[in-house]
C-alpha atoms as a PDB file:
ATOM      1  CA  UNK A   1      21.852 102.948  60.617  1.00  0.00           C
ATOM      2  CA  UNK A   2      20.056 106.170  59.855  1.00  0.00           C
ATOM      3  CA  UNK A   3      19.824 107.464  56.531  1.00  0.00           C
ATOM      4  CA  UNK A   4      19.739 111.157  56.004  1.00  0.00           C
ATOM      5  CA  UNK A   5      17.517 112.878  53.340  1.00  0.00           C
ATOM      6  CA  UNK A   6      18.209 116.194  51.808  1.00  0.00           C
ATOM      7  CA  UNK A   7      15.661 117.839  49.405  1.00  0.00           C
ATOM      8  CA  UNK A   8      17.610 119.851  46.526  1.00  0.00           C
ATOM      9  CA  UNK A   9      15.077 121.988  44.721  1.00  0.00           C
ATOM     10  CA  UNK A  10      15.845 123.392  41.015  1.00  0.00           C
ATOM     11  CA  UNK A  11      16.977 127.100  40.637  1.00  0.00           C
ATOM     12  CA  UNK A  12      16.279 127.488  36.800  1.00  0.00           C
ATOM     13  CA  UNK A  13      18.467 131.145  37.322  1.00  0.00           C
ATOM     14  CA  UNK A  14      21.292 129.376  38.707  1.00  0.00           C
ATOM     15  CA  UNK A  15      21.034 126.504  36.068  1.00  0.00           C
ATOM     16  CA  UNK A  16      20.905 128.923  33.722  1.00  0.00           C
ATOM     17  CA  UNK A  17      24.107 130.763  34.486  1.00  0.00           C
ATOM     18  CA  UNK A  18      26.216 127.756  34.408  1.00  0.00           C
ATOM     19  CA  UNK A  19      24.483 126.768  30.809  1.00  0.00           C
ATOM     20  CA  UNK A  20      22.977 123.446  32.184  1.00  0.00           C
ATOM     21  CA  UNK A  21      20.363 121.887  29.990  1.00  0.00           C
ATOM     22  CA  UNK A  22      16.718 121.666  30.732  1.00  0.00           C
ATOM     23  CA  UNK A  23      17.834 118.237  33.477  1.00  0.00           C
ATOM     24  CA  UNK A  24      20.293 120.734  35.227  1.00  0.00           C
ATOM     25  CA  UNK A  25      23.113 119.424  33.909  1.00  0.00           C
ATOM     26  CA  UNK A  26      26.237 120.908  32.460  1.00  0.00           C
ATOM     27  CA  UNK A  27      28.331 119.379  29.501  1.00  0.00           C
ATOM     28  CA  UNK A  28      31.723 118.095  30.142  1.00  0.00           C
ATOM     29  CA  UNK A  29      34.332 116.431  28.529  1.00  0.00           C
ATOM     30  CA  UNK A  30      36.310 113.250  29.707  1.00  0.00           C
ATOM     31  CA  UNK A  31      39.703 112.287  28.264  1.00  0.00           C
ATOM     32  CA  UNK A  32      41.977 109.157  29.183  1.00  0.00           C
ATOM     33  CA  UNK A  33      45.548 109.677  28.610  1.00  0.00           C
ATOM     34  CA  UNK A  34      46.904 106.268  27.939  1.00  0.00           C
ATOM     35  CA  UNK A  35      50.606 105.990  28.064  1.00  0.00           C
ATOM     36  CA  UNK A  36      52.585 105.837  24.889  1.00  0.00           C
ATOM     37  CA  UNK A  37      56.108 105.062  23.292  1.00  0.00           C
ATOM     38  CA  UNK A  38      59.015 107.825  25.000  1.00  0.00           C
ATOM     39  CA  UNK A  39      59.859 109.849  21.808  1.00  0.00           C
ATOM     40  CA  UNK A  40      62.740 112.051  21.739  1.00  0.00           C
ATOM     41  CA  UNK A  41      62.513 114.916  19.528  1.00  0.00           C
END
């Protein structure tokens, strides 16, 4: 089985742009909808 390798280097400008913090990442937020009682209004 071969097992490729791909080198990513940082682009601070890019990073930057999309407001990532200093590890290149960029906030998000997760929500779960959960299923609830059928209410009619």
């Amino acid at each position: 089985m071969s097992q490729d390798t791909t080198i990513v280097q940082f682009d601070s400008l890019y990073a930057s742009q999309l407001q990532a913090d200093e590890y290149g990442m960029h906030q998000y937020v997760m929500v779960l909808l959960k299923a609830g009682p059928n209410r009619d209004i």
